[in-house]
C-alpha atoms as a PDB file:
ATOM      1  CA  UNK A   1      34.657  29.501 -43.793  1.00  0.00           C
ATOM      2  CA  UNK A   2      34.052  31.557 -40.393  1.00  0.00           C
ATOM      3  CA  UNK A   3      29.949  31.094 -41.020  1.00  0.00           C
ATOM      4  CA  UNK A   4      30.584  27.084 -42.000  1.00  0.00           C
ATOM      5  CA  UNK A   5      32.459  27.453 -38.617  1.00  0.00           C
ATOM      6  CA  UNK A   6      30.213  29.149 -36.742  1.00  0.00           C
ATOM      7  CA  UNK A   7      27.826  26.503 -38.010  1.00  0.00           C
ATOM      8  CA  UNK A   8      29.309  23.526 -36.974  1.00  0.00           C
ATOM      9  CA  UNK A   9      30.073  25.187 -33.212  1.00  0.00           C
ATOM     10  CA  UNK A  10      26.184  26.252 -33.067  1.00  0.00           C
ATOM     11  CA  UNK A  11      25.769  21.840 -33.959  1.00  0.00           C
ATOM     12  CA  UNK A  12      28.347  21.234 -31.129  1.00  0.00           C
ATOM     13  CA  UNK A  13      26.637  23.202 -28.450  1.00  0.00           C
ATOM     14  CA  UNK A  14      23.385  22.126 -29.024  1.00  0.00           C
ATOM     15  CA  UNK A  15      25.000  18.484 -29.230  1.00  0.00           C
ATOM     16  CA  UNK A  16      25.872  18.873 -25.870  1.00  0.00           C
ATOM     17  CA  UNK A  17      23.088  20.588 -24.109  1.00  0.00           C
ATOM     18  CA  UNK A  18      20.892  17.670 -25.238  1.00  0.00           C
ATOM     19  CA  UNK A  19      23.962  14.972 -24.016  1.00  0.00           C
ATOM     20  CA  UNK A  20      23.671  16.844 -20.095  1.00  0.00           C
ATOM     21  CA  UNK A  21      19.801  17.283 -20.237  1.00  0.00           C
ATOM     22  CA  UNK A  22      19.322  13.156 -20.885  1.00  0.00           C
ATOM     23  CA  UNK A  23      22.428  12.973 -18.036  1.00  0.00           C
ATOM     24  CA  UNK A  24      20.661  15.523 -15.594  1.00  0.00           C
ATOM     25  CA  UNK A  25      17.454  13.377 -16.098  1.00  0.00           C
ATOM     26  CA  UNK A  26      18.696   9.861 -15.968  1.00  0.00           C
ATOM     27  CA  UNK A  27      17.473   9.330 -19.152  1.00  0.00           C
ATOM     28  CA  UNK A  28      20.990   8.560 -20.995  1.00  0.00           C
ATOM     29  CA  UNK A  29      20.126   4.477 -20.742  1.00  0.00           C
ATOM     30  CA  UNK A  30      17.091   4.565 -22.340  1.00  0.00           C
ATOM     31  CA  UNK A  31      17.358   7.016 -24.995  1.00  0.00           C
ATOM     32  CA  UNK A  32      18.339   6.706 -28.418  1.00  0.00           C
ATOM     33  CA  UNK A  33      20.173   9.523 -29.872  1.00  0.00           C
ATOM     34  CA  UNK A  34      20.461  10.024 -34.074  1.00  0.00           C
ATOM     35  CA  UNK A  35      23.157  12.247 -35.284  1.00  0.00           C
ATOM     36  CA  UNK A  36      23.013  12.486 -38.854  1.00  0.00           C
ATOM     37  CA  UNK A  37      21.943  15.058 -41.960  1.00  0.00           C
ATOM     38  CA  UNK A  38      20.198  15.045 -45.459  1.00  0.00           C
ATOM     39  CA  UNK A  39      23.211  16.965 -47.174  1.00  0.00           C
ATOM     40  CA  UNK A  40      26.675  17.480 -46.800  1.00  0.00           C
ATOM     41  CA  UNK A  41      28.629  20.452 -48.007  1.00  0.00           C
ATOM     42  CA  UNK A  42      31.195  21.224 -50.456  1.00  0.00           C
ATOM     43  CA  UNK A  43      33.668  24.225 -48.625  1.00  0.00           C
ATOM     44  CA  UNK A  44      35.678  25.105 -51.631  1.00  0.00           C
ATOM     45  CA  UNK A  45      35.822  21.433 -53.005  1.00  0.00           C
ATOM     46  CA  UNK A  46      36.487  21.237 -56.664  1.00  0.00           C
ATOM     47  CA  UNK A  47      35.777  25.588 -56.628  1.00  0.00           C
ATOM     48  CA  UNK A  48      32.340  25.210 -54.564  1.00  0.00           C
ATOM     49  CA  UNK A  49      30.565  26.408 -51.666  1.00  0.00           C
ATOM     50  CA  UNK A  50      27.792  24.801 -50.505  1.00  0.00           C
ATOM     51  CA  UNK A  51      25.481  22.334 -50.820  1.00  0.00           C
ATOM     52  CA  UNK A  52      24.773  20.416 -53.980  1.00  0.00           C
ATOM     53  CA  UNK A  53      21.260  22.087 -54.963  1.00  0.00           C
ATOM     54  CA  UNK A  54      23.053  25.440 -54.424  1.00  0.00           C
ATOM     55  CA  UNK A  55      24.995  25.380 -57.274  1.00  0.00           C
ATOM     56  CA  UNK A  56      24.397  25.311 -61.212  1.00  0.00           C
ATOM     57  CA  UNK A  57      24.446  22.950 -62.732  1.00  0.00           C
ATOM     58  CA  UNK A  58      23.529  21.109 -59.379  1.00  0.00           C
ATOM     59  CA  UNK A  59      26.133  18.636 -58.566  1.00  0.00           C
ATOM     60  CA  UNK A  60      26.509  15.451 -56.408  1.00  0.00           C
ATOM     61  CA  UNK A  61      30.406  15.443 -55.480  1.00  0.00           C
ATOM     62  CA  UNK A  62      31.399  13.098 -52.987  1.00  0.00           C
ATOM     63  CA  UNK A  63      31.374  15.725 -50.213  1.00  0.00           C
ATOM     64  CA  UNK A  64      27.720  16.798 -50.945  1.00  0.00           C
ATOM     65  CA  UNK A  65      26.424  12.667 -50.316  1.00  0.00           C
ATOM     66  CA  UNK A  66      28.464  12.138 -47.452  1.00  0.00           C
ATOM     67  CA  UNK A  67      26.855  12.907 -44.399  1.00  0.00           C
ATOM     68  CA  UNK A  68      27.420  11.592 -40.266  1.00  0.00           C
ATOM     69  CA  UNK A  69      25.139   8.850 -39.202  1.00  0.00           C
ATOM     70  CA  UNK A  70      25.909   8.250 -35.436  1.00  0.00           C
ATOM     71  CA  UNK A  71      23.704   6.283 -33.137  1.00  0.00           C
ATOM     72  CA  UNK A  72      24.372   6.534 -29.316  1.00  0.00           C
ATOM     73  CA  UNK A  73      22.044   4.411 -27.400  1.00  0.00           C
ATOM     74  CA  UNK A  74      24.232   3.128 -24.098  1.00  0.00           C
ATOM     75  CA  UNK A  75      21.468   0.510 -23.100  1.00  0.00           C
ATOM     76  CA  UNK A  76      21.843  -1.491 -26.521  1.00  0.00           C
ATOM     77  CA  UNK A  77      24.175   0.063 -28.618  1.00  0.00           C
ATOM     78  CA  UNK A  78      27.980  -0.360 -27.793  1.00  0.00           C
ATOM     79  CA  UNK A  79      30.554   2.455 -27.719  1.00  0.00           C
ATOM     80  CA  UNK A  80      32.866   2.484 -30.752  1.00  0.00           C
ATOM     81  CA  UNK A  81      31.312  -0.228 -32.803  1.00  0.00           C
ATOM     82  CA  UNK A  82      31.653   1.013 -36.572  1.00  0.00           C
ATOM     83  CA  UNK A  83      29.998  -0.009 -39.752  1.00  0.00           C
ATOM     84  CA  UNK A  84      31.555   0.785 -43.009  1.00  0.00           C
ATOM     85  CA  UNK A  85      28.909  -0.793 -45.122  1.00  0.00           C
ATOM     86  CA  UNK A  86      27.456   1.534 -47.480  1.00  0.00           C
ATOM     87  CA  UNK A  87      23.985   3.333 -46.712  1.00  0.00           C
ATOM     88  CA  UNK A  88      21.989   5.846 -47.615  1.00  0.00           C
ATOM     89  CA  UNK A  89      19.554   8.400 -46.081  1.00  0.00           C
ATOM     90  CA  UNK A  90      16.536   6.004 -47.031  1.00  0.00           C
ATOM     91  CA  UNK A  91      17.614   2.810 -45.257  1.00  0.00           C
ATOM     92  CA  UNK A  92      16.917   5.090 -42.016  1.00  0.00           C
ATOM     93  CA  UNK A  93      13.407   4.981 -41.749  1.00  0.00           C
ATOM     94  CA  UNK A  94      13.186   1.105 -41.781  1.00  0.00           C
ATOM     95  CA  UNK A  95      15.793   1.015 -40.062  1.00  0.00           C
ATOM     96  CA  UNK A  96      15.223   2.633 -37.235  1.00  0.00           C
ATOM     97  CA  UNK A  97      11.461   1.226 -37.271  1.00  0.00           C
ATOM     98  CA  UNK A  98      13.342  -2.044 -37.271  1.00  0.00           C
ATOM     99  CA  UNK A  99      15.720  -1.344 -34.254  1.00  0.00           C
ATOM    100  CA  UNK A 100      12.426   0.037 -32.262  1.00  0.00           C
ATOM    101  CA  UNK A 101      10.128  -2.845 -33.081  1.00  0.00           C
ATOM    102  CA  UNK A 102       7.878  -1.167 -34.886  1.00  0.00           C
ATOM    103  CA  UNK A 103       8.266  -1.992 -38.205  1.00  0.00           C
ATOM    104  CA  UNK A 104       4.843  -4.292 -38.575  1.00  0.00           C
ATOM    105  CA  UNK A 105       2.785  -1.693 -39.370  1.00  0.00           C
ATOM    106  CA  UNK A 106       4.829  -0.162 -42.041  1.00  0.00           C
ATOM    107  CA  UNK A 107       4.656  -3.904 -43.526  1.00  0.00           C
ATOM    108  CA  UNK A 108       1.554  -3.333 -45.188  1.00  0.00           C
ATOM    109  CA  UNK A 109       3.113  -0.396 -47.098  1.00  0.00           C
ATOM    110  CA  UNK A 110       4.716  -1.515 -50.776  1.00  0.00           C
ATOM    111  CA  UNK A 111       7.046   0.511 -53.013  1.00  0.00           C
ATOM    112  CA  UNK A 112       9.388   2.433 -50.136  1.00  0.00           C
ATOM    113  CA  UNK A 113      13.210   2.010 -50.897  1.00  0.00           C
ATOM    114  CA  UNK A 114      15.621   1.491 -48.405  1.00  0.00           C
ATOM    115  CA  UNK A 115      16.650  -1.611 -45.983  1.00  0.00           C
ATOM    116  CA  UNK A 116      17.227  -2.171 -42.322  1.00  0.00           C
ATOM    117  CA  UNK A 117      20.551  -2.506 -41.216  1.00  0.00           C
ATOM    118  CA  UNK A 118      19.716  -2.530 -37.590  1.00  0.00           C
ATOM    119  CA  UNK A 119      20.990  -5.741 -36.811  1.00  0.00           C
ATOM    120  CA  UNK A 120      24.102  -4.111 -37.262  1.00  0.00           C
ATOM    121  CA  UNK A 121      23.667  -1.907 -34.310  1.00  0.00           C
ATOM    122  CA  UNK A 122      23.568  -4.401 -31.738  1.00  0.00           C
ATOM    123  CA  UNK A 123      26.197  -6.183 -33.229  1.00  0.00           C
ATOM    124  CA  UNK A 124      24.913  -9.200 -35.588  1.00  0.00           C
ATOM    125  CA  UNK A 125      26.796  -9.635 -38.766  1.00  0.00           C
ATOM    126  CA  UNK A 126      24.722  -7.459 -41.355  1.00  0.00           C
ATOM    127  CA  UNK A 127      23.888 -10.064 -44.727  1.00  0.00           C
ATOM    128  CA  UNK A 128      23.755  -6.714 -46.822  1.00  0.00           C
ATOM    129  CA  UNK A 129      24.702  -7.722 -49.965  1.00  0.00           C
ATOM    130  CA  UNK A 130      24.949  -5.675 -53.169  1.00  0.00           C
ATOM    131  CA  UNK A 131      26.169  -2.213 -51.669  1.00  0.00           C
ATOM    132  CA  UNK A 132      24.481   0.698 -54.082  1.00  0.00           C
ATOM    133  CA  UNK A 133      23.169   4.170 -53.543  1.00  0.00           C
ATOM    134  CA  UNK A 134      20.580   6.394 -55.276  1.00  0.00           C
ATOM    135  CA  UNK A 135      20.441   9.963 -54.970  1.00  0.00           C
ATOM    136  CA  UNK A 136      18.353  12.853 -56.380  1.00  0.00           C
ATOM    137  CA  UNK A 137      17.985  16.706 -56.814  1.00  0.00           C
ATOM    138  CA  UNK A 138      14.960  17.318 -58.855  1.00  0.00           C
ATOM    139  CA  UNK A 139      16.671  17.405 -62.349  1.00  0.00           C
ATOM    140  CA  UNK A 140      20.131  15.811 -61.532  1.00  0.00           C
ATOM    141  CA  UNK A 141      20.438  11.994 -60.263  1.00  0.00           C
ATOM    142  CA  UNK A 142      22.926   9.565 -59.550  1.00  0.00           C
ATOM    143  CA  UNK A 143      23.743   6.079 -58.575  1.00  0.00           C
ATOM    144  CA  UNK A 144      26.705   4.898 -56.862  1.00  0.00           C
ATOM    145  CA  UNK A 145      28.517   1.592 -56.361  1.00  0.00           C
ATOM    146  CA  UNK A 146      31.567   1.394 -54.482  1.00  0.00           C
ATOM    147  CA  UNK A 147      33.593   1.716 -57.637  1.00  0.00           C
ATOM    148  CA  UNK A 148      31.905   3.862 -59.638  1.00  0.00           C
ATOM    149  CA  UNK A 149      29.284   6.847 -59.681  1.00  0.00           C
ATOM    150  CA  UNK A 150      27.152   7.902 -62.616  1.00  0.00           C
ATOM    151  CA  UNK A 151      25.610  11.254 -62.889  1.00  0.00           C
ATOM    152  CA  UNK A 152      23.151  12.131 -64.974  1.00  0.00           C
ATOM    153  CA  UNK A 153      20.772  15.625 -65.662  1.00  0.00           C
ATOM    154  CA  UNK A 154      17.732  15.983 -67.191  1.00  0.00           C
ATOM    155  CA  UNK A 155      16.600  17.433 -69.687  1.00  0.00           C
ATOM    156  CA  UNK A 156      20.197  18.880 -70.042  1.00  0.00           C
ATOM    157  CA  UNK A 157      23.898  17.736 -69.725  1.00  0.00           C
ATOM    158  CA  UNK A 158      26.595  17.399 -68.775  1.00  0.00           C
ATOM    159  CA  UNK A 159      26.323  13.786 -67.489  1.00  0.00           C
ATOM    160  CA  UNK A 160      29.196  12.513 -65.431  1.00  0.00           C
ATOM    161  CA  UNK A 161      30.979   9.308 -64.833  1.00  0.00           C
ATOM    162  CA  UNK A 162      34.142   8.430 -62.316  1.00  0.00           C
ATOM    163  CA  UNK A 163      35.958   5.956 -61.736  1.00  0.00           C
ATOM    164  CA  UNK A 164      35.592   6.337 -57.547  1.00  0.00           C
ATOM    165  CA  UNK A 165      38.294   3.266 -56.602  1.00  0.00           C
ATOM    166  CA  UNK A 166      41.058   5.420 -59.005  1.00  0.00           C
ATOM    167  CA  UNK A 167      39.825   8.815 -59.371  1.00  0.00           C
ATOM    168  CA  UNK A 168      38.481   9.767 -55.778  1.00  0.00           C
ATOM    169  CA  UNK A 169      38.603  13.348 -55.831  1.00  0.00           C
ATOM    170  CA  UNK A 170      36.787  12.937 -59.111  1.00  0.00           C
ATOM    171  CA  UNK A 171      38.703  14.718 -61.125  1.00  0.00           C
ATOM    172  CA  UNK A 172      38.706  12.786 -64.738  1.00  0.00           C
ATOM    173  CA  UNK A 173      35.048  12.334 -66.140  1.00  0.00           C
ATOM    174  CA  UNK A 174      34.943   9.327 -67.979  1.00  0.00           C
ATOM    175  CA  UNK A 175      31.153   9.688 -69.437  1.00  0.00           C
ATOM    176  CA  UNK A 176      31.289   8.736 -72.851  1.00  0.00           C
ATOM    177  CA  UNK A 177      34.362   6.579 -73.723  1.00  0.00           C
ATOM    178  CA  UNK A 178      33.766   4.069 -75.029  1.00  0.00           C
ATOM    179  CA  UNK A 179      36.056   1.202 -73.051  1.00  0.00           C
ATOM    180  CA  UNK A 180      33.301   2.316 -70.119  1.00  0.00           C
ATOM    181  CA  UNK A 181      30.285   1.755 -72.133  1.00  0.00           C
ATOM    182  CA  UNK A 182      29.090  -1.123 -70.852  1.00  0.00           C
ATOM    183  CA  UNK A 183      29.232   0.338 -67.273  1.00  0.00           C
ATOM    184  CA  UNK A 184      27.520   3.147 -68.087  1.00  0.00           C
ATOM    185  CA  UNK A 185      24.641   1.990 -70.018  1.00  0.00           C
ATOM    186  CA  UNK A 186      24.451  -0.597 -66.535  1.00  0.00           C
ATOM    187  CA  UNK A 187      24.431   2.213 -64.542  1.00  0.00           C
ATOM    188  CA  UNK A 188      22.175   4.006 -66.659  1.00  0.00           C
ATOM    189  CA  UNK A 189      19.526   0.966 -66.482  1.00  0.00           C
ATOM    190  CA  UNK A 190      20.144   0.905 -62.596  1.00  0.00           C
ATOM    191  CA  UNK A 191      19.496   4.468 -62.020  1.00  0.00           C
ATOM    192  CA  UNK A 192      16.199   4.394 -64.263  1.00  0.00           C
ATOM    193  CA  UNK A 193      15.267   1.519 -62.595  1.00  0.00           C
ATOM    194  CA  UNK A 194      14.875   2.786 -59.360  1.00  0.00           C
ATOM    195  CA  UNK A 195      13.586   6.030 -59.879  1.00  0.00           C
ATOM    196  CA  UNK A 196      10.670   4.565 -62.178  1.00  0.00           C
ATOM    197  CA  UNK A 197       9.933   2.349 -58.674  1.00  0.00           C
ATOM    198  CA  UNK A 198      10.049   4.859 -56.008  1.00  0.00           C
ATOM    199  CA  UNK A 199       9.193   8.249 -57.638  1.00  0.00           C
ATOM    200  CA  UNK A 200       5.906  10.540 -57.457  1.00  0.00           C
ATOM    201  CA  UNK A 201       4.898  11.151 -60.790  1.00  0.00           C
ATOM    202  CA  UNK A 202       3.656  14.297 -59.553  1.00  0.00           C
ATOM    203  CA  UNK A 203       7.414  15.550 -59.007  1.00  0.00           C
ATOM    204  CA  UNK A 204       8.942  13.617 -61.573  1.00  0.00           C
ATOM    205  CA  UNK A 205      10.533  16.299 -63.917  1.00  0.00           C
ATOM    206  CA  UNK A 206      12.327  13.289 -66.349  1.00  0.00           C
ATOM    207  CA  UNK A 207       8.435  12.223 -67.008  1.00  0.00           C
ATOM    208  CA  UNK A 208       6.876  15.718 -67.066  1.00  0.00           C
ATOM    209  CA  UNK A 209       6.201  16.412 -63.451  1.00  0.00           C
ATOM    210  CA  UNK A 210       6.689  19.689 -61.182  1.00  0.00           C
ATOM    211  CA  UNK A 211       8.819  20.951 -58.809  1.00  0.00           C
ATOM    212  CA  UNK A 212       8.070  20.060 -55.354  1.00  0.00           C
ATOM    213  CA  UNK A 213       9.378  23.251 -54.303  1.00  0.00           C
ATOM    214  CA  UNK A 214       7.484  24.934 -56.217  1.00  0.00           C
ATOM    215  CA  UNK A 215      10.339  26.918 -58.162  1.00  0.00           C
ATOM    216  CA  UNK A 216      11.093  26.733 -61.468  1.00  0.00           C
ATOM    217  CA  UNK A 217      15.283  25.582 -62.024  1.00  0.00           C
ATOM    218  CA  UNK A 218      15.084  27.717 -65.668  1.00  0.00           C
ATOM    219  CA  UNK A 219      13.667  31.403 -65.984  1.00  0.00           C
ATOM    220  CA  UNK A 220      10.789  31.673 -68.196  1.00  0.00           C
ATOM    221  CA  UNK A 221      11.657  32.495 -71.945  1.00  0.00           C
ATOM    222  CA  UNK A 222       8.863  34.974 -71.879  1.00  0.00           C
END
Protein backbone atom coordinates (compact mmCIF):
# COMPACT_ATOMS: atom_id res chain seq x y z
CA UNK A 1 0.00 0.00 0.00
CA UNK A 2 2.70 2.79 1.03
CA UNK A 3 4.68 1.98 -2.56
CA UNK A 4 1.01 1.98 -4.55
CA UNK A 5 0.92 5.32 -2.58
CA UNK A 6 4.00 6.59 -3.19
CA UNK A 7 3.13 5.77 -6.78
CA UNK A 8 0.19 7.56 -7.32
CA UNK A 9 1.85 10.90 -5.42
CA UNK A 10 5.04 10.51 -7.85
CA UNK A 11 1.72 10.60 -10.91
CA UNK A 12 0.33 13.68 -9.01
CA UNK A 13 3.47 15.71 -8.97
CA UNK A 14 4.48 15.15 -12.25
CA UNK A 15 0.68 15.89 -13.18
CA UNK A 16 1.20 19.14 -11.99
CA UNK A 17 4.59 20.25 -13.03
CA UNK A 18 3.43 19.64 -16.62
CA UNK A 19 -0.21 21.67 -15.71
CA UNK A 20 2.28 25.03 -14.51
CA UNK A 21 4.92 24.50 -17.33
CA UNK A 22 1.91 24.77 -20.25
CA UNK A 23 0.53 27.81 -17.67
CA UNK A 24 4.10 29.47 -17.35
CA UNK A 25 4.28 29.23 -21.23
CA UNK A 26 0.87 30.24 -22.35
CA UNK A 27 0.48 27.17 -23.89
CA UNK A 28 -2.64 25.82 -21.71
CA UNK A 29 -5.19 26.92 -24.84
CA UNK A 30 -3.65 25.12 -27.32
CA UNK A 31 -2.53 22.01 -25.83
CA UNK A 32 -4.13 18.83 -25.51
CA UNK A 33 -3.41 16.92 -22.47
CA UNK A 34 -4.14 12.75 -22.26
CA UNK A 35 -4.34 11.28 -18.88
CA UNK A 36 -4.87 7.75 -19.12
CA UNK A 37 -2.96 4.07 -18.66
CA UNK A 38 -2.70 0.54 -20.33
CA UNK A 39 -3.44 -1.33 -16.91
CA UNK A 40 -5.05 -0.82 -13.82
CA UNK A 41 -4.23 -2.51 -10.57
CA UNK A 42 -5.74 -4.87 -8.26
CA UNK A 43 -4.53 -3.58 -4.34
CA UNK A 44 -5.74 -6.54 -2.45
CA UNK A 45 -8.95 -7.04 -4.66
CA UNK A 46 -10.32 -10.50 -4.54
CA UNK A 47 -6.55 -11.50 -2.47
CA UNK A 48 -4.30 -9.67 -5.27
CA UNK A 49 -1.67 -7.26 -5.73
CA UNK A 50 -0.96 -5.98 -8.81
CA UNK A 51 -1.52 -5.91 -12.15
CA UNK A 52 -3.27 -8.60 -14.12
CA UNK A 53 -0.09 -10.20 -15.98
CA UNK A 54 1.51 -10.29 -12.49
CA UNK A 55 -0.35 -12.90 -11.20
CA UNK A 56 -0.93 -16.75 -12.03
CA UNK A 57 -3.10 -17.70 -13.53
CA UNK A 58 -3.20 -14.09 -15.11
CA UNK A 59 -6.49 -12.55 -14.47
CA UNK A 60 -8.66 -9.71 -15.93
CA UNK A 61 -10.81 -8.51 -12.77
CA UNK A 62 -12.65 -5.48 -13.20
CA UNK A 63 -10.00 -3.38 -11.42
CA UNK A 64 -7.14 -4.61 -13.73
CA UNK A 65 -9.37 -3.17 -17.20
CA UNK A 66 -10.36 -0.11 -15.68
CA UNK A 67 -8.12 2.56 -16.25
CA UNK A 68 -8.54 6.91 -16.28
CA UNK A 69 -9.02 8.39 -19.66
CA UNK A 70 -9.09 12.24 -19.12
CA UNK A 71 -8.75 14.75 -21.87
CA UNK A 72 -8.10 18.46 -20.89
CA UNK A 73 -7.89 20.62 -23.87
CA UNK A 74 -9.45 24.28 -22.65
CA UNK A 75 -9.56 25.63 -26.35
CA UNK A 76 -12.09 22.79 -27.53
CA UNK A 77 -12.78 20.58 -24.90
CA UNK A 78 -15.21 21.76 -22.07
CA UNK A 79 -14.60 21.40 -18.33
CA UNK A 80 -16.65 18.62 -16.71
CA UNK A 81 -18.25 17.12 -19.74
CA UNK A 82 -18.35 13.21 -19.01
CA UNK A 83 -18.85 10.22 -21.19
CA UNK A 84 -19.92 7.00 -19.73
CA UNK A 85 -20.00 5.10 -22.95
CA UNK A 86 -17.87 2.17 -22.88
CA UNK A 87 -14.23 2.25 -24.49
CA UNK A 88 -11.30 0.66 -24.63
CA UNK A 89 -7.54 1.38 -24.90
CA UNK A 90 -7.76 0.77 -28.81
CA UNK A 91 -10.46 3.30 -29.75
CA UNK A 92 -7.56 5.88 -28.67
CA UNK A 93 -5.47 5.90 -31.50
CA UNK A 94 -8.30 6.72 -34.02
CA UNK A 95 -9.56 8.61 -31.87
CA UNK A 96 -7.34 10.95 -31.13
CA UNK A 97 -6.16 10.94 -34.96
CA UNK A 98 -9.79 11.82 -35.44
CA UNK A 99 -10.02 14.78 -32.90
CA UNK A 100 -6.52 16.15 -34.52
CA UNK A 101 -7.52 15.83 -38.15
CA UNK A 102 -5.29 13.53 -39.06
CA UNK A 103 -6.90 10.52 -39.51
CA UNK A 104 -6.67 10.42 -43.65
CA UNK A 105 -3.62 8.90 -43.77
CA UNK A 106 -4.29 6.12 -41.44
CA UNK A 107 -7.38 5.51 -43.95
CA UNK A 108 -5.44 3.53 -46.19
CA UNK A 109 -4.57 1.13 -43.33
CA UNK A 110 -7.22 -2.07 -43.02
CA UNK A 111 -7.58 -4.52 -40.12
CA UNK A 112 -6.87 -1.98 -36.88
CA UNK A 113 -9.68 -2.34 -34.16
CA UNK A 114 -10.97 0.39 -32.37
CA UNK A 115 -13.42 3.52 -33.24
CA UNK A 116 -13.37 7.24 -32.83
CA UNK A 117 -15.39 8.64 -30.31
CA UNK A 118 -14.09 12.11 -30.70
CA UNK A 119 -17.13 13.69 -31.57
CA UNK A 120 -17.87 13.12 -28.15
CA UNK A 121 -15.26 15.45 -26.94
CA UNK A 122 -16.53 18.51 -28.32
CA UNK A 123 -19.81 17.66 -27.43
CA UNK A 124 -21.87 15.95 -30.45
CA UNK A 125 -24.06 13.11 -29.47
CA UNK A 126 -21.72 9.94 -30.00
CA UNK A 127 -23.97 7.19 -32.50
CA UNK A 128 -21.80 4.39 -30.74
CA UNK A 129 -23.85 1.64 -30.84
CA UNK A 130 -23.15 -1.92 -29.66
CA UNK A 131 -20.90 -1.15 -26.49
CA UNK A 132 -18.20 -4.28 -26.26
CA UNK A 133 -14.63 -4.63 -25.16
CA UNK A 134 -11.76 -7.02 -26.01
CA UNK A 135 -8.87 -7.53 -23.94
CA UNK A 136 -5.72 -9.71 -23.97
CA UNK A 137 -2.65 -11.03 -21.97
CA UNK A 138 -0.81 -13.38 -24.16
CA UNK A 139 -2.57 -16.67 -23.02
CA UNK A 140 -5.69 -15.25 -21.17
CA UNK A 141 -8.51 -13.13 -23.13
CA UNK A 142 -11.71 -11.70 -22.57
CA UNK A 143 -14.65 -9.91 -23.95
CA UNK A 144 -16.96 -7.75 -22.18
CA UNK A 145 -20.46 -6.38 -22.69
CA UNK A 146 -22.04 -4.28 -20.25
CA UNK A 147 -23.72 -7.26 -18.69
CA UNK A 148 -21.51 -9.82 -18.89
CA UNK A 149 -17.66 -10.73 -19.17
CA UNK A 150 -16.22 -13.99 -20.46
CA UNK A 151 -12.79 -15.12 -19.68
CA UNK A 152 -11.10 -17.53 -21.26
CA UNK A 153 -7.15 -19.17 -21.10
CA UNK A 154 -5.38 -20.97 -23.41
CA UNK A 155 -4.15 -23.80 -23.63
CA UNK A 156 -5.29 -24.20 -19.93
CA UNK A 157 -8.33 -23.35 -17.66
CA UNK A 158 -10.01 -22.15 -15.65
CA UNK A 159 -12.32 -20.11 -17.94
CA UNK A 160 -14.56 -17.60 -16.27
CA UNK A 161 -17.95 -16.16 -16.74
CA UNK A 162 -19.97 -13.28 -14.57
CA UNK A 163 -22.83 -12.02 -14.57
CA UNK A 164 -21.37 -8.07 -14.31
CA UNK A 165 -25.14 -6.25 -13.94
CA UNK A 166 -25.70 -8.86 -10.64
CA UNK A 167 -22.44 -10.08 -9.60
CA UNK A 168 -20.10 -6.90 -9.81
CA UNK A 169 -17.44 -7.75 -7.55
CA UNK A 170 -17.40 -10.98 -9.50
CA UNK A 171 -17.65 -13.19 -7.06
CA UNK A 172 -19.94 -16.27 -8.51
CA UNK A 173 -18.39 -17.81 -11.79
CA UNK A 174 -21.04 -18.92 -13.83
CA UNK A 175 -18.80 -20.71 -16.73
CA UNK A 176 -20.38 -23.80 -17.47
CA UNK A 177 -24.08 -23.93 -16.40
CA UNK A 178 -25.93 -24.67 -18.49
CA UNK A 179 -29.07 -21.93 -18.25
CA UNK A 180 -25.89 -19.55 -19.53
CA UNK A 181 -24.95 -21.61 -22.42
CA UNK A 182 -26.15 -19.80 -25.01
CA UNK A 183 -24.31 -16.65 -23.73
CA UNK A 184 -21.31 -18.20 -23.46
CA UNK A 185 -20.89 -20.03 -26.59
CA UNK A 186 -21.97 -16.08 -28.03
CA UNK A 187 -19.36 -14.78 -26.20
CA UNK A 188 -17.10 -17.41 -27.07
CA UNK A 189 -17.79 -16.76 -30.99
CA UNK A 190 -17.34 -12.92 -30.24
CA UNK A 191 -14.09 -13.21 -28.56
CA UNK A 192 -12.66 -15.63 -31.39
CA UNK A 193 -13.92 -13.43 -33.74
CA UNK A 194 -11.99 -10.60 -33.03
CA UNK A 195 -8.85 -11.94 -32.14
CA UNK A 196 -8.72 -14.06 -35.52
CA UNK A 197 -9.19 -10.21 -37.17
CA UNK A 198 -6.74 -8.18 -35.35
CA UNK A 199 -3.99 -10.60 -34.11
CA UNK A 200 -0.22 -11.19 -35.32
CA UNK A 201 0.11 -14.64 -36.01
CA UNK A 202 3.54 -14.24 -35.00
CA UNK A 203 2.36 -13.70 -31.22
CA UNK A 204 -0.62 -15.65 -31.38
CA UNK A 205 -0.06 -18.41 -28.68
CA UNK A 206 -3.99 -19.95 -29.26
CA UNK A 207 -2.60 -20.65 -33.04
CA UNK A 208 1.00 -21.61 -32.18
CA UNK A 209 2.75 -18.31 -32.01
CA UNK A 210 5.47 -16.81 -29.47
CA UNK A 211 5.68 -14.62 -26.83
CA UNK A 212 6.23 -11.12 -27.70
CA UNK A 213 8.12 -10.72 -24.65
CA UNK A 214 10.12 -13.10 -25.29
CA UNK A 215 9.48 -15.22 -21.98
CA UNK A 216 8.14 -18.34 -21.75
CA UNK A 217 4.60 -18.30 -19.16
CA UNK A 218 5.53 -22.33 -18.31
CA UNK A 219 9.14 -23.58 -17.24
CA UNK A 220 10.58 -26.01 -19.53
CA UNK A 221 9.85 -29.77 -18.64
CA UNK A 222 13.45 -30.48 -19.35
Amino acid sequence: MRSYACAVSGVDDGVGAILEALADLKLEQDTLVIFTADHGLCGGHHGMWGMGDHWRPLHMSQENLCVPLIFRHPGRIAAGRLLDTMTCNYDLLLSLLSYLDLSEPLSRVTGLPGRSYAPALVGIELEWGEEITFHEYENTRAVQPPRWKLVLRHPDRPDELYNLADDPGEGQNLIGRSEHATTQANLADRLHGFFSRHTDPQYDLWQGGRSKAGRSLKPDAS
